[in-house]
PDB file of N, CA and C in Angstrom:
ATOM      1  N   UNK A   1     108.782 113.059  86.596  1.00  0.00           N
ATOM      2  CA  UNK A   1     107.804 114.084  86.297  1.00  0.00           C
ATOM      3  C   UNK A   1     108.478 115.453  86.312  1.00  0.00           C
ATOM      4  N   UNK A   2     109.356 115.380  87.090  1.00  0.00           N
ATOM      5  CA  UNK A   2     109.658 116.922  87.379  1.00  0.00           C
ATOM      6  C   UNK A   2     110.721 116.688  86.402  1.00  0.00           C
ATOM      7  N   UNK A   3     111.861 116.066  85.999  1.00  0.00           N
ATOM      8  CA  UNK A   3     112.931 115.834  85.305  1.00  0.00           C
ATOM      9  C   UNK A   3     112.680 116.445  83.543  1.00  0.00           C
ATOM     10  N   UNK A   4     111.601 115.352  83.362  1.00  0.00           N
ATOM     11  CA  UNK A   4     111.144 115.749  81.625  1.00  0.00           C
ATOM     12  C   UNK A   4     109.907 116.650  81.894  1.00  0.00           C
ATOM     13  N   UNK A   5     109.001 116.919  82.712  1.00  0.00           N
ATOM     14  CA  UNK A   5     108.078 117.712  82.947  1.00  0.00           C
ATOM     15  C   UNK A   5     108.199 119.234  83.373  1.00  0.00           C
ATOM     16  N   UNK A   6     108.881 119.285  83.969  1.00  0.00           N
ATOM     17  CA  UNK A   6     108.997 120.975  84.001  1.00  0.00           C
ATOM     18  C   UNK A   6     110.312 121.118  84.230  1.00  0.00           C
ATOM     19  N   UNK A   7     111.757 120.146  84.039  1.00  0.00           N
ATOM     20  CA  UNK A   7     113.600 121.113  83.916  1.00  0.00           C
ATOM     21  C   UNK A   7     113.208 120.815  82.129  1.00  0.00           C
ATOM     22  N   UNK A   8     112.687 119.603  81.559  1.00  0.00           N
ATOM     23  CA  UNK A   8     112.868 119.927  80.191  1.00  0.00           C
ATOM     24  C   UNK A   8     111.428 120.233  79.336  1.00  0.00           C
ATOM     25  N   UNK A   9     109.926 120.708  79.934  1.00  0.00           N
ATOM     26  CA  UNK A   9     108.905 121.454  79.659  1.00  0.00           C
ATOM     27  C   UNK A   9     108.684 120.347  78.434  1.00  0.00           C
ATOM     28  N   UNK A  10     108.193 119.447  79.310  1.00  0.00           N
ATOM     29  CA  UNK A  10     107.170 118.626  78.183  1.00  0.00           C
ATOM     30  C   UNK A  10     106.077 118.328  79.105  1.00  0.00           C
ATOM     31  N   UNK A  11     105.278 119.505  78.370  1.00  0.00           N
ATOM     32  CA  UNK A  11     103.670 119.375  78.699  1.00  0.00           C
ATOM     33  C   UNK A  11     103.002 118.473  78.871  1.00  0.00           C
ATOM     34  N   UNK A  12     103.073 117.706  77.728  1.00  0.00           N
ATOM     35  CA  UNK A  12     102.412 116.014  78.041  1.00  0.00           C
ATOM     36  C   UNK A  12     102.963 115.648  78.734  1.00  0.00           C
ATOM     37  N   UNK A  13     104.238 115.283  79.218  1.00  0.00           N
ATOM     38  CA  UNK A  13     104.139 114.019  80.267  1.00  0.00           C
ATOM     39  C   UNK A  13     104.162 114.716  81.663  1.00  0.00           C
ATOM     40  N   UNK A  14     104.207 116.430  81.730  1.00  0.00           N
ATOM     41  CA  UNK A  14     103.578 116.769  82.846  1.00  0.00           C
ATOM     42  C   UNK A  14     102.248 116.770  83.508  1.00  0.00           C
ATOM     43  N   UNK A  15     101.362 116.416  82.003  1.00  0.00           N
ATOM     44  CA  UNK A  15     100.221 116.403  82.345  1.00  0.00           C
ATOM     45  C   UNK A  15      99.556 115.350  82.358  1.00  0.00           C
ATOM     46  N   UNK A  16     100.290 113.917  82.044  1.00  0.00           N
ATOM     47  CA  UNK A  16     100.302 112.750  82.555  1.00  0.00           C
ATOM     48  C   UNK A  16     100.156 112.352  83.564  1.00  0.00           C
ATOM     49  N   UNK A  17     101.652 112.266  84.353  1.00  0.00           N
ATOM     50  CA  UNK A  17     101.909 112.197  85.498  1.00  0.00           C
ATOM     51  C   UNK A  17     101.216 112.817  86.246  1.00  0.00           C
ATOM     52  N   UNK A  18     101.197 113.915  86.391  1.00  0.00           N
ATOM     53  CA  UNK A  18     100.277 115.054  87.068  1.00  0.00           C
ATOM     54  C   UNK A  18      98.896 114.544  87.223  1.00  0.00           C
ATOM     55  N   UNK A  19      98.033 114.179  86.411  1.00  0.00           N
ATOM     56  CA  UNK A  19      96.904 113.593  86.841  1.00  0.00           C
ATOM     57  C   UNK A  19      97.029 112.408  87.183  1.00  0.00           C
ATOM     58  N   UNK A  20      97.575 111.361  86.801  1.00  0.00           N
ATOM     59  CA  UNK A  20      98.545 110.189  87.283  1.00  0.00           C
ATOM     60  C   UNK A  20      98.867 110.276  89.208  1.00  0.00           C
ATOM     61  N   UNK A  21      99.209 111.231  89.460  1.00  0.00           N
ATOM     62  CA  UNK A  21      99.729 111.073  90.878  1.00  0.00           C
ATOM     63  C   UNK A  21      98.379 111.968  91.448  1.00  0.00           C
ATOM     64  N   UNK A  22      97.476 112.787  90.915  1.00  0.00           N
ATOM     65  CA  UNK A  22      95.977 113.253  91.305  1.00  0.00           C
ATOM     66  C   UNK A  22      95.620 112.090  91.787  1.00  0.00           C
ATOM     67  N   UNK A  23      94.953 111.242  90.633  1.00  0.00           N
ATOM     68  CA  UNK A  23      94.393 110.168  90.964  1.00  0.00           C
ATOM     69  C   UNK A  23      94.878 109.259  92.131  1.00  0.00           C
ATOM     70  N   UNK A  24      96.510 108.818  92.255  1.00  0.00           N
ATOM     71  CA  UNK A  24      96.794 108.019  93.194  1.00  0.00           C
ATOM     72  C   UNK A  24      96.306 108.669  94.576  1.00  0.00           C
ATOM     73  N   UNK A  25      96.721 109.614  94.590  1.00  0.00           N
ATOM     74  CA  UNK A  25      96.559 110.461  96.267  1.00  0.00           C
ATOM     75  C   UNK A  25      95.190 110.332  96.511  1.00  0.00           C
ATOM     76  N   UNK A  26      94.108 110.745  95.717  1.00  0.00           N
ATOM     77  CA  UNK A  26      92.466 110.669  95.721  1.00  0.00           C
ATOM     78  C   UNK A  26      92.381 109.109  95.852  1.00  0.00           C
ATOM     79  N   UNK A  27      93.064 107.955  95.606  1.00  0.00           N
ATOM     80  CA  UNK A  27      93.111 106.489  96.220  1.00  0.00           C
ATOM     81  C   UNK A  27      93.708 106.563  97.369  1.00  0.00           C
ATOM     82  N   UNK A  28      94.632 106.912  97.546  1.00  0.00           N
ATOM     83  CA  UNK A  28      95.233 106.647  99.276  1.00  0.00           C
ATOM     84  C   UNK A  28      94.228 107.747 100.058  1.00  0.00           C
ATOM     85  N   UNK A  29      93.634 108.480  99.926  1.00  0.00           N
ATOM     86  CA  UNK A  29      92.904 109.231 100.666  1.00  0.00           C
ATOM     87  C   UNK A  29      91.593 108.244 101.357  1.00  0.00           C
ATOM     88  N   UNK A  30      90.824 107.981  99.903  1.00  0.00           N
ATOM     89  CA  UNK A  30      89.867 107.062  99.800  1.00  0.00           C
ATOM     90  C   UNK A  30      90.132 105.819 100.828  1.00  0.00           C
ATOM     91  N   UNK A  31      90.657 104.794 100.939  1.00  0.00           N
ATOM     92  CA  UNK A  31      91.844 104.115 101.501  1.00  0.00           C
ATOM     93  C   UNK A  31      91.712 104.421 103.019  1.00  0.00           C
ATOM     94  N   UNK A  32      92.088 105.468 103.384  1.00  0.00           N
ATOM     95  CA  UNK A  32      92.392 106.169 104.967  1.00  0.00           C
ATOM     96  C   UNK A  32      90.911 106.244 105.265  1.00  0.00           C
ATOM     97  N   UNK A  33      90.212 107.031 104.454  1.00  0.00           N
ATOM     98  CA  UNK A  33      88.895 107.449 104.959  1.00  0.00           C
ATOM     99  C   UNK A  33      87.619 106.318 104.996  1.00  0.00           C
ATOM    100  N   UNK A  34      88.388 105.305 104.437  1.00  0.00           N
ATOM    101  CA  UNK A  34      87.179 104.199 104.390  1.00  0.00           C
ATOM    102  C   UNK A  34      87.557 103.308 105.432  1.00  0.00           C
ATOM    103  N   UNK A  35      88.505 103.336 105.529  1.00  0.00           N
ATOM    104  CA  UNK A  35      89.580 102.149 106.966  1.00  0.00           C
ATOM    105  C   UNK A  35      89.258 103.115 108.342  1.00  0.00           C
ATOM    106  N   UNK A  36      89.355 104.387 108.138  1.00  0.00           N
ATOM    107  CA  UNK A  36      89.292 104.893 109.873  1.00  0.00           C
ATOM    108  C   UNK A  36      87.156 104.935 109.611  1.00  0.00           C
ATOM    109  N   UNK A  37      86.591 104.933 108.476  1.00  0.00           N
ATOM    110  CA  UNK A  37      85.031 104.958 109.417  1.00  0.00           C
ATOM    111  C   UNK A  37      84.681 103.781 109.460  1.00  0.00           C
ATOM    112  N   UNK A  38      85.240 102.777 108.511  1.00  0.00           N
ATOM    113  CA  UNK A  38      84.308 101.358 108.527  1.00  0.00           C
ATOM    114  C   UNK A  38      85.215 100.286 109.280  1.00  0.00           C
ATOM    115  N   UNK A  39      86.305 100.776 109.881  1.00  0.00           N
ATOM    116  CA  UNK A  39      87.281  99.736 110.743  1.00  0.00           C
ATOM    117  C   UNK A  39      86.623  97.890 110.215  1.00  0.00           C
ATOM    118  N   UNK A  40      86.729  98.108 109.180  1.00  0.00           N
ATOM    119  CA  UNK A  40      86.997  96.369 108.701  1.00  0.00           C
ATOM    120  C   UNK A  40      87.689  96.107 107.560  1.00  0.00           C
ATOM    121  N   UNK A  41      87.782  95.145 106.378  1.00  0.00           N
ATOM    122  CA  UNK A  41      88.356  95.224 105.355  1.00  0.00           C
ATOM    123  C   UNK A  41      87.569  95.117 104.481  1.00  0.00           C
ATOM    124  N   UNK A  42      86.473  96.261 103.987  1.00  0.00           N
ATOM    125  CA  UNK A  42      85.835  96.462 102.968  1.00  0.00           C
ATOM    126  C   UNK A  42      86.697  97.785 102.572  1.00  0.00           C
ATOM    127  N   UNK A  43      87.574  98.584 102.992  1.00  0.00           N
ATOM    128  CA  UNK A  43      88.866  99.389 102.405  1.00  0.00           C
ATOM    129  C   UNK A  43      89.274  98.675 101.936  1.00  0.00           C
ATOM    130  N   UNK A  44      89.554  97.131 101.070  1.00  0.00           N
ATOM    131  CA  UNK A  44      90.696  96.766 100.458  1.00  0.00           C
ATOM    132  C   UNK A  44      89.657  96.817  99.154  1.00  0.00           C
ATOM    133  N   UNK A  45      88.543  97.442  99.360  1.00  0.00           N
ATOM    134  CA  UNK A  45      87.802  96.806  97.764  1.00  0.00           C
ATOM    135  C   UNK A  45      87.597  98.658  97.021  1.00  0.00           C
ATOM    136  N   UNK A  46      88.266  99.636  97.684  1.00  0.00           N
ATOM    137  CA  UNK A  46      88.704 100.864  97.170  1.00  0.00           C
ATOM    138  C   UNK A  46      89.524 100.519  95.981  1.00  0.00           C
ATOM    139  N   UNK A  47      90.705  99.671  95.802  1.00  0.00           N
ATOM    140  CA  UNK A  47      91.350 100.123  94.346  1.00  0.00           C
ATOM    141  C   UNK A  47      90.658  99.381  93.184  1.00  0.00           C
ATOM    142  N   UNK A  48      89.449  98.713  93.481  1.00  0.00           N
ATOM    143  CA  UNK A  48      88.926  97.945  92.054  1.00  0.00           C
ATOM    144  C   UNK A  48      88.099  99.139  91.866  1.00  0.00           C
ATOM    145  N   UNK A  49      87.697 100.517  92.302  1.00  0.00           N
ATOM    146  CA  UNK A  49      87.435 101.618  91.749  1.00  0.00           C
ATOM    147  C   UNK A  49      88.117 101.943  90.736  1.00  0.00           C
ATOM    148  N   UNK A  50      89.339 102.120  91.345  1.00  0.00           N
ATOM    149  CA  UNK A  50      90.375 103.151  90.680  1.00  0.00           C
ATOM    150  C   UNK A  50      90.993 102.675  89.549  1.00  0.00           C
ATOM    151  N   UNK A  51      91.684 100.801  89.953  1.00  0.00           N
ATOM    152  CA  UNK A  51      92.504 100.328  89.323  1.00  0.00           C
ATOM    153  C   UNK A  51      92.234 100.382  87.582  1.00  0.00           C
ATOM    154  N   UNK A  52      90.954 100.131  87.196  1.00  0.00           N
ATOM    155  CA  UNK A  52      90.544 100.088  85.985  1.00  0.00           C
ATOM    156  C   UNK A  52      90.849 101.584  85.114  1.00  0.00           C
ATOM    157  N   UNK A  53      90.292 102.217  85.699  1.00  0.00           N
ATOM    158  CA  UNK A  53      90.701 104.041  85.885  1.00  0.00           C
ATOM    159  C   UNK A  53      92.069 104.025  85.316  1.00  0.00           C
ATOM    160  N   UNK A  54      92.990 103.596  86.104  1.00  0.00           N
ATOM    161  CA  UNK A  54      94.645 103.811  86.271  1.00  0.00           C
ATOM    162  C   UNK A  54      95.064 103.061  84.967  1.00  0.00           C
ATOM    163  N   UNK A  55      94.651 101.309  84.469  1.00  0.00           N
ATOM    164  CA  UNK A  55      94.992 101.266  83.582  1.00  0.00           C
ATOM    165  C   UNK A  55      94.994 101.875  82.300  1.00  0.00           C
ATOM    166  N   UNK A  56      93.769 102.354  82.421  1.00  0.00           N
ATOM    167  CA  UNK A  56      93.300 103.510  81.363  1.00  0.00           C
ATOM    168  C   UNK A  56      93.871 104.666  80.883  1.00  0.00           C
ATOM    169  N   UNK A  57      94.117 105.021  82.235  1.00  0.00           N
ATOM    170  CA  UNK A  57      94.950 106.391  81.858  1.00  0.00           C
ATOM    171  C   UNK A  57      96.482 106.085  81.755  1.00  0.00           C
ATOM    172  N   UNK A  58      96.950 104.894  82.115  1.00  0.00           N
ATOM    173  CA  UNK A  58      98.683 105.095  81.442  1.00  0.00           C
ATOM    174  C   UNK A  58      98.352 104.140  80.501  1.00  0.00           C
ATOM    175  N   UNK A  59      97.796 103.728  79.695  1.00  0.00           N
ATOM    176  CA  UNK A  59      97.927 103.410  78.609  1.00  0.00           C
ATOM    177  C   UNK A  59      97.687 104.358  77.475  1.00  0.00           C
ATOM    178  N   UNK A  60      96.128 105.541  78.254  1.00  0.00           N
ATOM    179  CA  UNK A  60      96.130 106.480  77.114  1.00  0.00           C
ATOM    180  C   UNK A  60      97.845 107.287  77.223  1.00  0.00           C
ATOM    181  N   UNK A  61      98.298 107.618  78.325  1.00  0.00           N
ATOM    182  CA  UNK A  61      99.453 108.223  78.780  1.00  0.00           C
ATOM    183  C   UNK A  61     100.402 107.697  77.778  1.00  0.00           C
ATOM    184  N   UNK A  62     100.795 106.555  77.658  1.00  0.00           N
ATOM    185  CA  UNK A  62     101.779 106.171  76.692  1.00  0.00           C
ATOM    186  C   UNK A  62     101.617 106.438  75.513  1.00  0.00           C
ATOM    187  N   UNK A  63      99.850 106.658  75.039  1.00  0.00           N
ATOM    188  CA  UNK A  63      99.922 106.816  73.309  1.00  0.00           C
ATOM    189  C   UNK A  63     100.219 108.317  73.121  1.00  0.00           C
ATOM    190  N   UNK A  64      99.819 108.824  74.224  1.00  0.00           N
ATOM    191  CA  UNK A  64      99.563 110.428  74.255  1.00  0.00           C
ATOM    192  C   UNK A  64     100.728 110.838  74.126  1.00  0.00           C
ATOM    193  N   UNK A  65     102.057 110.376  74.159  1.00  0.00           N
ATOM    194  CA  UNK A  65     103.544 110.686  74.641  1.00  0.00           C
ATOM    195  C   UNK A  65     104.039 110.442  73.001  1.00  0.00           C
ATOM    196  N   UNK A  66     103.478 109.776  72.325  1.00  0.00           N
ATOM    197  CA  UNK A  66     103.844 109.140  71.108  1.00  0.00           C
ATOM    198  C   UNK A  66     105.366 108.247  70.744  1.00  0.00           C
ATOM    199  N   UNK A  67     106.158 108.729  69.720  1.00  0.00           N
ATOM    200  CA  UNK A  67     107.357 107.961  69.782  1.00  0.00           C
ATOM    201  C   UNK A  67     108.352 109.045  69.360  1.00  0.00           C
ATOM    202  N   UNK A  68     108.593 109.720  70.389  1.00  0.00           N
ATOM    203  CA  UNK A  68     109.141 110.711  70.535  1.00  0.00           C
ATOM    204  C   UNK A  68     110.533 110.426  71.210  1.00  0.00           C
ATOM    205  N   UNK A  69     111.693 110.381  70.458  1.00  0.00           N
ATOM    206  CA  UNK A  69     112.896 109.746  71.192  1.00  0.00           C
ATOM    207  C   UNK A  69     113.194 109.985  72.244  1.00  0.00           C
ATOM    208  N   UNK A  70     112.894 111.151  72.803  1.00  0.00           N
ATOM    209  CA  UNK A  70     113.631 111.572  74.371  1.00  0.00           C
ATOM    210  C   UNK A  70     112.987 111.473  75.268  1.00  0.00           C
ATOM    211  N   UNK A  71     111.303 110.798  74.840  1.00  0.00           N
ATOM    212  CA  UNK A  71     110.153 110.228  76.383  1.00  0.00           C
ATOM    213  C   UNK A  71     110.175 108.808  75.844  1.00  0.00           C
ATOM    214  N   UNK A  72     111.106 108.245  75.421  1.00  0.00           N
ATOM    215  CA  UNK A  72     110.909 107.028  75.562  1.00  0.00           C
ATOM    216  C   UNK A  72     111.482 106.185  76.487  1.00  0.00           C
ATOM    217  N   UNK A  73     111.868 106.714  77.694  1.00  0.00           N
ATOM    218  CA  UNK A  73     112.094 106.746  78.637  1.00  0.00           C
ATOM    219  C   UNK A  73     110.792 106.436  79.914  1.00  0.00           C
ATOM    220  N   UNK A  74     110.273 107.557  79.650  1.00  0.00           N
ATOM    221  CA  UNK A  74     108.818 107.670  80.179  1.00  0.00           C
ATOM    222  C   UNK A  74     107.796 106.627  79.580  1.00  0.00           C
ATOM    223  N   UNK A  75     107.621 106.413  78.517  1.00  0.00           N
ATOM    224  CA  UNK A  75     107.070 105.480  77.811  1.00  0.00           C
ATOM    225  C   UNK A  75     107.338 104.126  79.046  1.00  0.00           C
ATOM    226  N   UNK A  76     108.420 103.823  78.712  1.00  0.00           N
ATOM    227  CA  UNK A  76     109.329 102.677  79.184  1.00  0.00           C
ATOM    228  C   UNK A  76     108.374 102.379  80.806  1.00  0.00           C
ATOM    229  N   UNK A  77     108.566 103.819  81.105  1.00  0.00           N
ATOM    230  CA  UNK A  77     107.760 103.830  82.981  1.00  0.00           C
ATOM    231  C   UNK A  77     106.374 103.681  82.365  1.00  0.00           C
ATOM    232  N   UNK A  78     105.558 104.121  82.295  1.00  0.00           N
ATOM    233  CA  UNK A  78     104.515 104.034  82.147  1.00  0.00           C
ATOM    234  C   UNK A  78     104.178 102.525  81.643  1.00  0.00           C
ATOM    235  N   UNK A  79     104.476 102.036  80.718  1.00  0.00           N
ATOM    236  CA  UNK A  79     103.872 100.498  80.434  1.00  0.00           C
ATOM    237  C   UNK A  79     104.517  99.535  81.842  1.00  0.00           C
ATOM    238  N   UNK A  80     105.576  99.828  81.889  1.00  0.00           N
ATOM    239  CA  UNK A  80     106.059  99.203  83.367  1.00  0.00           C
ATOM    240  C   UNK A  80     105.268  99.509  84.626  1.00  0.00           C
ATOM    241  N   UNK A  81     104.773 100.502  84.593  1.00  0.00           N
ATOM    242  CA  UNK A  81     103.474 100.902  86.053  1.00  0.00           C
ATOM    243  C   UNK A  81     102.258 100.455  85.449  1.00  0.00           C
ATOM    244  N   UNK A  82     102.091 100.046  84.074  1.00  0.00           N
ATOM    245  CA  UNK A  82     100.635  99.479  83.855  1.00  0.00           C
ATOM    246  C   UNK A  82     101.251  97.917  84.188  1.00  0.00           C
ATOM    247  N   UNK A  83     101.658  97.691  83.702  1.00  0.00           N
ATOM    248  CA  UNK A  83     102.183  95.949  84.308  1.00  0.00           C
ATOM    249  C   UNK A  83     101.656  95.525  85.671  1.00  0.00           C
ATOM    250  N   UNK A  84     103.089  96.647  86.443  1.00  0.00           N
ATOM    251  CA  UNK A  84     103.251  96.829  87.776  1.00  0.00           C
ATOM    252  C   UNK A  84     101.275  96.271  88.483  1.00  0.00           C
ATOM    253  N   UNK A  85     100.897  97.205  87.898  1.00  0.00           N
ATOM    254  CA  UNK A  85      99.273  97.538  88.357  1.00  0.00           C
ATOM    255  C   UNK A  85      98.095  96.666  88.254  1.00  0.00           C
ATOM    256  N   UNK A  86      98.620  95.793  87.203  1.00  0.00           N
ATOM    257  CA  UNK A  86      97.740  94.437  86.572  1.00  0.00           C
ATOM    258  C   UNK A  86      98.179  93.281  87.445  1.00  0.00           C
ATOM    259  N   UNK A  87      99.350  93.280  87.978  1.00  0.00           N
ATOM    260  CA  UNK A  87      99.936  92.276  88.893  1.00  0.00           C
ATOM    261  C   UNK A  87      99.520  92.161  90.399  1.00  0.00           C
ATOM    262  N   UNK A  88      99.178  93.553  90.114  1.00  0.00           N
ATOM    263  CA  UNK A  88      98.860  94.099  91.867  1.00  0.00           C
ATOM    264  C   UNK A  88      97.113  94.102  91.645  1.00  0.00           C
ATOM    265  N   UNK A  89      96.458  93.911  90.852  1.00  0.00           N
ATOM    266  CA  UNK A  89      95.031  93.814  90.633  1.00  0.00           C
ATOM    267  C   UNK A  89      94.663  92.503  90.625  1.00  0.00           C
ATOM    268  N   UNK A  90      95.579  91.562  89.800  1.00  0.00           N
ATOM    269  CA  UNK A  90      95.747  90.429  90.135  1.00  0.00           C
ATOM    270  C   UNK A  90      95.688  89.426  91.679  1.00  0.00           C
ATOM    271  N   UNK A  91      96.749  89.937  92.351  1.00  0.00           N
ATOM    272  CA  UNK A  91      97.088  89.297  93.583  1.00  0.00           C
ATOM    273  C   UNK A  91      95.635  90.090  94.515  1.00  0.00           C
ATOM    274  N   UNK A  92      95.129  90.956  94.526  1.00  0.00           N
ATOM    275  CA  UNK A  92      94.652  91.822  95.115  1.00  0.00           C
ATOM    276  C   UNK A  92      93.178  90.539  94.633  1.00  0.00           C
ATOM    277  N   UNK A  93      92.502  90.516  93.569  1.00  0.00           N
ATOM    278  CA  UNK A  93      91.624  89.517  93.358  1.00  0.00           C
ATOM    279  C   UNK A  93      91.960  87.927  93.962  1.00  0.00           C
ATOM    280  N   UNK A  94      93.080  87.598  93.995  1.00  0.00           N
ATOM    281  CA  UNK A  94      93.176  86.126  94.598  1.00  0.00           C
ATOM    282  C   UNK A  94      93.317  86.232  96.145  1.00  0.00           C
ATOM    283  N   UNK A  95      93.375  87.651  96.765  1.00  0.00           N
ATOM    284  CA  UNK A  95      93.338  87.651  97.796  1.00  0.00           C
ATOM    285  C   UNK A  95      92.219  87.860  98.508  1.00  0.00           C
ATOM    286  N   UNK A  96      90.897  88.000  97.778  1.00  0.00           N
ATOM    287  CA  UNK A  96      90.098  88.401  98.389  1.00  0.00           C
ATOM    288  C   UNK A  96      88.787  87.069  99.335  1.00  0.00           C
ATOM    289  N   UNK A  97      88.964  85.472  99.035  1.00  0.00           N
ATOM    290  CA  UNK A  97      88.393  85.105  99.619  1.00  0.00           C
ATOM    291  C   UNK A  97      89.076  84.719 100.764  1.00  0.00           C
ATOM    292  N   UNK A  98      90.569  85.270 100.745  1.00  0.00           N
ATOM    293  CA  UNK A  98      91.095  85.128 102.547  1.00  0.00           C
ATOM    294  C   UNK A  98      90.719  86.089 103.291  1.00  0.00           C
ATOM    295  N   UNK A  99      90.583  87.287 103.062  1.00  0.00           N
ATOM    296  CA  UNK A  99      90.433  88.382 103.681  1.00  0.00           C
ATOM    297  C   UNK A  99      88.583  88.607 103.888  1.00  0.00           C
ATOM    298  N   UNK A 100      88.083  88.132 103.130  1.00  0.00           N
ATOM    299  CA  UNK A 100      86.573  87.950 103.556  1.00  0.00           C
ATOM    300  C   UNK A 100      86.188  86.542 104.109  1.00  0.00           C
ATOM    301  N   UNK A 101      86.971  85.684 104.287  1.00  0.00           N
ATOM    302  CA  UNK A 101      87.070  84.157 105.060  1.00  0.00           C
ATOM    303  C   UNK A 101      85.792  83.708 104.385  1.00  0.00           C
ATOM    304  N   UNK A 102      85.890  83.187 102.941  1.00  0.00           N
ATOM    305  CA  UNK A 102      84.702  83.015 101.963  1.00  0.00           C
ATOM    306  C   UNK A 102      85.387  81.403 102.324  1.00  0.00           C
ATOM    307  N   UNK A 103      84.513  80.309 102.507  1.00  0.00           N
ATOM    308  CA  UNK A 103      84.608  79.089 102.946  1.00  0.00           C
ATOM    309  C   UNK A 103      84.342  78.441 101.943  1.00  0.00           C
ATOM    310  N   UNK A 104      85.089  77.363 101.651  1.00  0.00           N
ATOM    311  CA  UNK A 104      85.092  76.253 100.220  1.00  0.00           C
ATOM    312  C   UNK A 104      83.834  75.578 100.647  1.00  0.00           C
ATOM    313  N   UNK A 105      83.297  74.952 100.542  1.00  0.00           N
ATOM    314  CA  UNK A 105      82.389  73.777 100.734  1.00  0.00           C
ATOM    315  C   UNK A 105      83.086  72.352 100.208  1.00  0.00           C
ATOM    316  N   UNK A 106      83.588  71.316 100.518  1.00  0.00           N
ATOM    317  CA  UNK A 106      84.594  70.458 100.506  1.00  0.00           C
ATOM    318  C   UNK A 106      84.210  69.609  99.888  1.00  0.00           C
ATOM    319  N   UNK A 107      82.038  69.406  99.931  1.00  0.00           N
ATOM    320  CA  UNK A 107      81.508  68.364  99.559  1.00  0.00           C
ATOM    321  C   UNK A 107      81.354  68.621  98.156  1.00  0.00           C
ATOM    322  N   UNK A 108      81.399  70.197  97.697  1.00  0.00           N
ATOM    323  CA  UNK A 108      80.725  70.433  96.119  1.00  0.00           C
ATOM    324  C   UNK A 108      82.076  69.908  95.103  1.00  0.00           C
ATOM    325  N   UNK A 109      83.253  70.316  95.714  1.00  0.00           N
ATOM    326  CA  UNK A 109      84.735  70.081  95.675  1.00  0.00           C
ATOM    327  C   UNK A 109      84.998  68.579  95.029  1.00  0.00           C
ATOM    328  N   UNK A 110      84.544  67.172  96.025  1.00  0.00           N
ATOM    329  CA  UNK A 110      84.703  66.438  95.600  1.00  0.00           C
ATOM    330  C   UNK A 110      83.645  65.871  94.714  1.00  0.00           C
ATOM    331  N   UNK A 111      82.280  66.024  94.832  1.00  0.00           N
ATOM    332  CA  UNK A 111      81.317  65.973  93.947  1.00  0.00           C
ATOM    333  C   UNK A 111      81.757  66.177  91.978  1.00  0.00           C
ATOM    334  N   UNK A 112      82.015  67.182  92.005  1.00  0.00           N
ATOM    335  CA  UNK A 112      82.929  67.837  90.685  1.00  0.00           C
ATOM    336  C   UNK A 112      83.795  66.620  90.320  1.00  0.00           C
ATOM    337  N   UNK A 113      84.539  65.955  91.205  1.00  0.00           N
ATOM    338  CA  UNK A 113      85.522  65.669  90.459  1.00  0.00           C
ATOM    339  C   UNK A 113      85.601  64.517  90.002  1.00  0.00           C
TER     340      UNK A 113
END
């Protein structure tokens, strides 16, 4: 951000990133403030707020950058942190009937099959 954003003054991807790392901090805030009042793990269901949000905006982020040879670099980051983010939205959904101890029923299980 600071590299191509303000030593070589490209507006767009300062103003990418820049709201890009807004948003993250307004999640880790969210995050802190929901974990120290509700001391349980309904804080882990803060980034299915955001996450949808986030894909959104680095994907608009990447078109917004266009194909401009010297942010294709940035490009490069940005689809790699939308990846990154779908993987982590991913695991974050398969993790959620351990962390709420959501119980199989064993009988519907073999019934089905």
């Amino acid at each position: 951000m600071l590299l191509w954003g303000v030593w070589w003054k490209h507006s767009t991807v300062l103003a990418v990133l820049g709201w890009y790392f807004i948003i993250l901090g307004l999640q880790i805030l969210f995050e802190v403030v929901t974990l120290r009042k509700l001391q349980n793990v309904v804080w882990v269901l803060v980034p299915y707020i955001y996450l949808p949000y986030r894909f959104w905006q680095l994907y608009e982020g990447s078109t917004l950058l266009g194909s401009e040879p010297e942010l294709l670099w940035v490009r490069y980051l940005l689809i790699f942190e939308l990846v990154l983010w779908i993987v982590n939205y991913a695991i974050d959904v398969s993790q959620l009937p351990r962390l709420f101890r959501w119980e199989v029923d064993s009988t519907s299980l073999t019934a089905n099959s």
